[in-house]
Every structure is written in C-alpha cells, then in structure tokens.
Protein backbone atom coordinates (compact mmCIF):
# COMPACT_ATOMS: atom_id res chain seq x y z
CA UNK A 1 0.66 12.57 20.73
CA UNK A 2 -0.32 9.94 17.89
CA UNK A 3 -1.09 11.80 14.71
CA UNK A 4 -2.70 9.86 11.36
CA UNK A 5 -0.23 10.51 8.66
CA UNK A 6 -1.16 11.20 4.57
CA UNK A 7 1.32 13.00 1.73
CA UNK A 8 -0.01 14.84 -0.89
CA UNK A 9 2.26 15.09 -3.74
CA UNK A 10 1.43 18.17 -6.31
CA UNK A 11 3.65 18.15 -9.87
CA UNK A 12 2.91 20.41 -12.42
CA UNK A 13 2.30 19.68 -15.98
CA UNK A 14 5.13 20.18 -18.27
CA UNK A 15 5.83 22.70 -21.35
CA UNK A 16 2.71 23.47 -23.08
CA UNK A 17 2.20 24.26 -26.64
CA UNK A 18 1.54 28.08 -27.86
CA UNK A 19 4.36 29.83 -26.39
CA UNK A 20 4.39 32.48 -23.60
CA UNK A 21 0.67 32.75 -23.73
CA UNK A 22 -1.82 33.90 -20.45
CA UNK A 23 -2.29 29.93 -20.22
CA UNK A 24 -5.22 29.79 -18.18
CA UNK A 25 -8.11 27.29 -19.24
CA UNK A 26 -7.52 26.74 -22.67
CA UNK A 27 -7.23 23.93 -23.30
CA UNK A 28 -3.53 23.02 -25.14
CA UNK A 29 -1.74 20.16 -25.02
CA UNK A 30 1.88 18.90 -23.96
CA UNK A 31 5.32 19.77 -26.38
CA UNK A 32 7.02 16.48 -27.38
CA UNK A 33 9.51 18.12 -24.36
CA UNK A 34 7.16 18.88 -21.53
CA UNK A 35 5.97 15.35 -21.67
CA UNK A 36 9.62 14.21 -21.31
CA UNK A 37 9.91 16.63 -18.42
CA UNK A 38 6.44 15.17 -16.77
CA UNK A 39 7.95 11.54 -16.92
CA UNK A 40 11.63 12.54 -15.52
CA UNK A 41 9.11 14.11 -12.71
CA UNK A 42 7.68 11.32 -11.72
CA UNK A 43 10.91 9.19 -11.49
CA UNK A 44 11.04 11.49 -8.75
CA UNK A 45 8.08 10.71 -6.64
CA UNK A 46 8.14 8.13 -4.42
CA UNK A 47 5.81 4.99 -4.21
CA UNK A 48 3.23 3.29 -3.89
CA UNK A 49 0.49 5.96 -4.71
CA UNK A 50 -2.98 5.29 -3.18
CA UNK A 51 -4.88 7.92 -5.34
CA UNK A 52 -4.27 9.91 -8.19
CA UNK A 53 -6.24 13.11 -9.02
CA UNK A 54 -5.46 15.47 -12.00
CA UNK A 55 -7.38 18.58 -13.60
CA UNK A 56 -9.37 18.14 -16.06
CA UNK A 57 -7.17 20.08 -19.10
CA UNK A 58 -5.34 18.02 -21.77
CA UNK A 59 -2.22 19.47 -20.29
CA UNK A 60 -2.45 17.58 -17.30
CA UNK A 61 -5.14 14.78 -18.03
CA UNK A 62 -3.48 13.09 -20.68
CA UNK A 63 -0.22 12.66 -18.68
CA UNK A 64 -2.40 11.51 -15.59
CA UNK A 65 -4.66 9.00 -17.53
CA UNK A 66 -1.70 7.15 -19.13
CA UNK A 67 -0.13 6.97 -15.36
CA UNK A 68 -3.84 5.72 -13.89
CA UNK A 69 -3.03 2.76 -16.83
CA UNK A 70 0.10 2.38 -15.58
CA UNK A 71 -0.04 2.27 -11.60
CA UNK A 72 -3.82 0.51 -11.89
CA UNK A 73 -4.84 3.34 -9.58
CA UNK A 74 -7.90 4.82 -10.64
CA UNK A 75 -7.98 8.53 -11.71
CA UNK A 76 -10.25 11.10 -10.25
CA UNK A 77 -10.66 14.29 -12.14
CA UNK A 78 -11.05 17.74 -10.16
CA UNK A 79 -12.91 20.56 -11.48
CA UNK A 80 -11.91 22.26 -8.41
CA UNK A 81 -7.72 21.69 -9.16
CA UNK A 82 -7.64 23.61 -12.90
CA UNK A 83 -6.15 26.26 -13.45
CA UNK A 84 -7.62 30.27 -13.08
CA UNK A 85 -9.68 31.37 -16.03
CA UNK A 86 -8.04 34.50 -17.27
CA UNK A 87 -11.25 35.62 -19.45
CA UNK A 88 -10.62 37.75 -22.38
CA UNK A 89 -6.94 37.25 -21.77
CA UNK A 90 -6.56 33.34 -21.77
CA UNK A 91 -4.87 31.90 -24.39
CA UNK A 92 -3.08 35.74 -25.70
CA UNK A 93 0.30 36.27 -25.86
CA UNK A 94 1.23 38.26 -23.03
CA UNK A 95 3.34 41.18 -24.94
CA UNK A 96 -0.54 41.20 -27.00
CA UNK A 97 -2.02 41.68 -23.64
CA UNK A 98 0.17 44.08 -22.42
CA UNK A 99 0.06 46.28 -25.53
CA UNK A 100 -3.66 46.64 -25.46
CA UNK A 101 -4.50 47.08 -22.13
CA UNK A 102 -0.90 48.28 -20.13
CA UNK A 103 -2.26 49.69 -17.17
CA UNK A 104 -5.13 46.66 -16.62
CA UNK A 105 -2.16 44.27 -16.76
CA UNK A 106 0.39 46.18 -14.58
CA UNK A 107 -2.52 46.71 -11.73
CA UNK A 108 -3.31 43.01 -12.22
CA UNK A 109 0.33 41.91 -12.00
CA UNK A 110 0.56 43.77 -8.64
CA UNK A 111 -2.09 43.09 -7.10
CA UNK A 112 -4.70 40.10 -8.65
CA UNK A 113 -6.34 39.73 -5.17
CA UNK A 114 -8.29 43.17 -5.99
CA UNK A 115 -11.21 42.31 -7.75
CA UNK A 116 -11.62 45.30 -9.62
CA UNK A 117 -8.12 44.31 -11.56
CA UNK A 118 -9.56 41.01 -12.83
CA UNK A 119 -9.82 40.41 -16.67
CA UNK A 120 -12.89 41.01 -18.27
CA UNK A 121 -14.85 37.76 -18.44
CA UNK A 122 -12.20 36.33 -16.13
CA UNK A 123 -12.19 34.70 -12.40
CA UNK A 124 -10.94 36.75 -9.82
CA UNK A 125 -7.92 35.30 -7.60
CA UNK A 126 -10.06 35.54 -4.11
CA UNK A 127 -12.76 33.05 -5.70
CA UNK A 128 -9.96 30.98 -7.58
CA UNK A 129 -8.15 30.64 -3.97
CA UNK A 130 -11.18 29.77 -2.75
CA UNK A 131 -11.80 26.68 -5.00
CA UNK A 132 -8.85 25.53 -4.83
CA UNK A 133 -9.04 24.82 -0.87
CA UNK A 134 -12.29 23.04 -1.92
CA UNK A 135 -10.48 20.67 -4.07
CA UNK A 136 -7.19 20.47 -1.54
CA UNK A 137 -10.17 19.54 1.29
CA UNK A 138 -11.94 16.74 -1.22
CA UNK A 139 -8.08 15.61 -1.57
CA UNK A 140 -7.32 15.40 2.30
CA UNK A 141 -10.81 13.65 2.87
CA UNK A 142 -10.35 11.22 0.58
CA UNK A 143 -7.19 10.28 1.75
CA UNK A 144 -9.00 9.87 5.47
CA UNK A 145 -11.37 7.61 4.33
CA UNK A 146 -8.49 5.48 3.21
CA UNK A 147 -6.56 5.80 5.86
CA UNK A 148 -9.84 4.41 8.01
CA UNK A 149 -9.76 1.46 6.18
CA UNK A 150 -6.01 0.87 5.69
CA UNK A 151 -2.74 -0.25 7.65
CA UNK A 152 -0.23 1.34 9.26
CA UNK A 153 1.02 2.43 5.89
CA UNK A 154 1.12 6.02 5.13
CA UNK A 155 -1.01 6.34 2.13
CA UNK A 156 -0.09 8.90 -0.78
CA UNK A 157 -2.28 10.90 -3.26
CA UNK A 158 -0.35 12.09 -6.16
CA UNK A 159 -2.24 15.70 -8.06
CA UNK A 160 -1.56 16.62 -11.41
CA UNK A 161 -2.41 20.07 -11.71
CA UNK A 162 -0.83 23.82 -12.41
CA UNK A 163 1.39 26.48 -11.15
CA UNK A 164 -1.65 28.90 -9.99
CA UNK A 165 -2.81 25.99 -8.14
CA UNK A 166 0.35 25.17 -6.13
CA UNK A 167 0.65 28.98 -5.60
CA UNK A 168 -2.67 29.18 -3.66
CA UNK A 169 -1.81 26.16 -2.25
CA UNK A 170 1.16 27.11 -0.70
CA UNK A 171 -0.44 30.19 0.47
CA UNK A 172 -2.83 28.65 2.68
CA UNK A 173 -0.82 26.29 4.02
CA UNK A 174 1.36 29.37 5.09
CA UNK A 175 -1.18 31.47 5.99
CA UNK A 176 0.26 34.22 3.34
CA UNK A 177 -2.69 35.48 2.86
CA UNK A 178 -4.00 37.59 -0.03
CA UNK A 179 0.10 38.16 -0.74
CA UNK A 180 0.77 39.06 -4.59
CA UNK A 181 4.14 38.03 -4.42
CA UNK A 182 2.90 34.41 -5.10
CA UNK A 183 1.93 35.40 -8.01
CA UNK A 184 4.20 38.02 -9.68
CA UNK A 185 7.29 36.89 -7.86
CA UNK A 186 7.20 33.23 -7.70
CA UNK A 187 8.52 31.04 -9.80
CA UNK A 188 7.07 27.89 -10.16
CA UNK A 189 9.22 25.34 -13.32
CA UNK A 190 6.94 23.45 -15.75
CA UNK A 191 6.80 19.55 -14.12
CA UNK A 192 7.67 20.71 -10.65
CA UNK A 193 7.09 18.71 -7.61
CA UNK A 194 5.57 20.20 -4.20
CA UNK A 195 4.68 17.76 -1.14
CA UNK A 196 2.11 18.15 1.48
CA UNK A 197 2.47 16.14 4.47
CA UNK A 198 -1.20 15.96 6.11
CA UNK A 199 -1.77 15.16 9.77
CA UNK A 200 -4.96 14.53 11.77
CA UNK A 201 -4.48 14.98 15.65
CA UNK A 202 -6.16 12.47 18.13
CA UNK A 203 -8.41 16.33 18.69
CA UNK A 204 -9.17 19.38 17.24
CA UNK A 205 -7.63 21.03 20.85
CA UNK A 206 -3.90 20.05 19.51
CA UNK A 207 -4.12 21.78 16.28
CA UNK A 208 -0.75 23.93 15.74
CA UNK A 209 -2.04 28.02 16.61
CA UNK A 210 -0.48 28.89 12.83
CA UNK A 211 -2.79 26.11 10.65
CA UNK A 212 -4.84 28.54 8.51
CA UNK A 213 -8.62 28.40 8.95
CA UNK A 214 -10.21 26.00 6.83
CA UNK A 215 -12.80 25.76 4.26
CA UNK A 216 -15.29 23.37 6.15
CA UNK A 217 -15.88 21.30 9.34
CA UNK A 218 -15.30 18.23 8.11
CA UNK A 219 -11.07 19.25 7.85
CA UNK A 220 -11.19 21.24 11.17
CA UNK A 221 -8.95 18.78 12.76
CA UNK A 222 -5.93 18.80 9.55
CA UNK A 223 -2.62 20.35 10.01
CA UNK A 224 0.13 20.79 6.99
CA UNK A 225 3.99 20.96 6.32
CA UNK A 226 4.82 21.96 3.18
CA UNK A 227 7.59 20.67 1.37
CA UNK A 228 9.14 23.44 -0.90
CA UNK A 229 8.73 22.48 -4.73
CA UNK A 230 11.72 21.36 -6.52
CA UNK A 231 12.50 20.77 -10.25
C-alpha cells in the first residue's frame, strides 16, 4: 500500500529562569545554559526542515525566531502548542504551592484529568489535551498541503514547544487516554527531542484499528508512530 510520508519533530525548550516554579504561561525566558542545551538539541535533528512552528512564550519563541533567521524557513507561531495555564499557581514555587494548599496539589498531582482538581483560575488538563490535538492537526495539515505540492522528498516540520505539550501528545498518539501517569510520572528533560512520523493512506478503510480518534474530518485519514523522546 503507498502511504504519503511527513515527520514531525517536537524539542522542548531548555532551562528556564525562576527555579522549580509551576512554569505554566508565564512568560520567562531562557538561562545562559538552557539556550546552550536548545542549540546542542538541534545538532541533533536532522535536515532540511520544511516548516518550523514554535509557541508563542519567550522560552521557546526566541530560540525559534533566531533558527527561522537561520534556516530562511519562515516561523509560524501556535497559540494552540503553549503550554497549560496553571492559574493562581503559575509562576509559584512549588514547595509555596504545596504549603498553602497540600491536599489541592496532591489530588491534582494524581489525577489533573478531574476537573474539579484544577487550579483556581487555571485550565483544566481535558480542555488543554484538547487544544493541543488542534494545534498537532493544523501541524499535520500543513505539512499535507506541502506535500501536495512537493517531490518525492519527505518533508519535515520542526515544533518548539513544552513538556505538557509532548505529554498530551504522546498520549493521543497512544491512545493512553485520560492516564495521570503522563503527568506525575513522566519525565520529560529540558531541550528534549520527540519525533512523529505522519502517514496518509491511499483511504480512510486502511487506517491501523489502534490510531486514536481524531479531532476533525479533515485528519480522518492520518496515522502516527511515535518516536520515544531522547535527550
């Protein structure tokens, strides 16, 4: 069966200023050291790169702007690809979290999928999950549209984005899920690399039985292998 071919390559920003903070959406930049880990990253990644996406916080922007200058590949910003908003929480150390509210932060730990355990002010896991496979599916059609007009090649989108990202990624992709293991037992290292090869069957009939359902129509016909992330 011939199968249109795409890679998605996800690497996660680097050490952040602030510490070991709930680093949700604020906004902090890079240490002098997670921007050296960012560029020993991408040594890593292989070339060309078709398209290059990032999120829109300094943590990841910056890095992806200055590569945009450096490839010529224009850079397209996702909303969607940002990391959760912990609420009242973002940006606190966690031991300050912890000590104020214990219980909130042990139920939350446990299980974030249960609405009822998200921080005040904050976005709850099932509608972070859920925008996230928006911006994967604005990824994988973008990359169809250039595979439409391209070679035989197989073009590659390169995402600069987070750890809670990847996590929800990889638990589509594997059909996890609501599992909170993701997220309390996972670990994810700053300026990690995860790869998503992306195929598109000659018809929706061929479609492996395990691909998770998707977010729209338009990807009803995309398949994934993950390729574990490495440091």
């Amino acid at each position: 069966m011939y199968m249109k071919q795409a890679r998605i390559v996800f690497l996660r920003h680097g050490e952040c200023e602030g510490g070991e903070i709930a680093r949700g959406q604020i906004d902090v930049p890079l240490t002098a050291l997670g921007r050296e880990q960012m560029q020993r990253a991408f040594t890593c990644v292989p070339q060309p790169i078709s398209q290059l996406f990032s999120s829109p916080l300094i943590r990841c922007h910056q890095f992806a702007q200055a590569l945009s200058q450096q490839l010529s590949v224009p850079l397209q910003v996702l909303p969607t690809l940002q990391e959760v908003n912990f609420g009242v929480w973002d940006g606190q150390a966690f031991d300050e979290i912890y000590h104020a509210s214990p219980s909130q932060f042990d139920a939350y730990w446990q299980d974030p999928w249960k609405v009822e355990n998200t921080p005040e002010k904050g976005e709850s896991v099932v509608d972070f999950a859920e925008r996230v496979q928006q911006g994967l599916m604005t990824v994988v059609d973008s990359l169809q549209q250039v595979l439409n007009e391209a070679d035989e090649s197989i073009p590659q989108a390169l995402v600069v984005t987070h750890g809670g990202v990847m996590r929800c990624i990889m638990g589509y992709v594997l059909n996890a899920g609501q599992c909170s293991g993701l997220f309390a037992n996972l670990a994810i290292p700053y300026a990690a690399i995860m790869a998503l090869d992306v195929y598109w069957p000659d018809g929706v009939d061929n479609i492996d039985s395990f691909q998770p359902e998707v977010v729209n129509n338009k990807a009803a016909n995309v398949s994934f292998t993950l390729h574990w992330p490495k440091a």
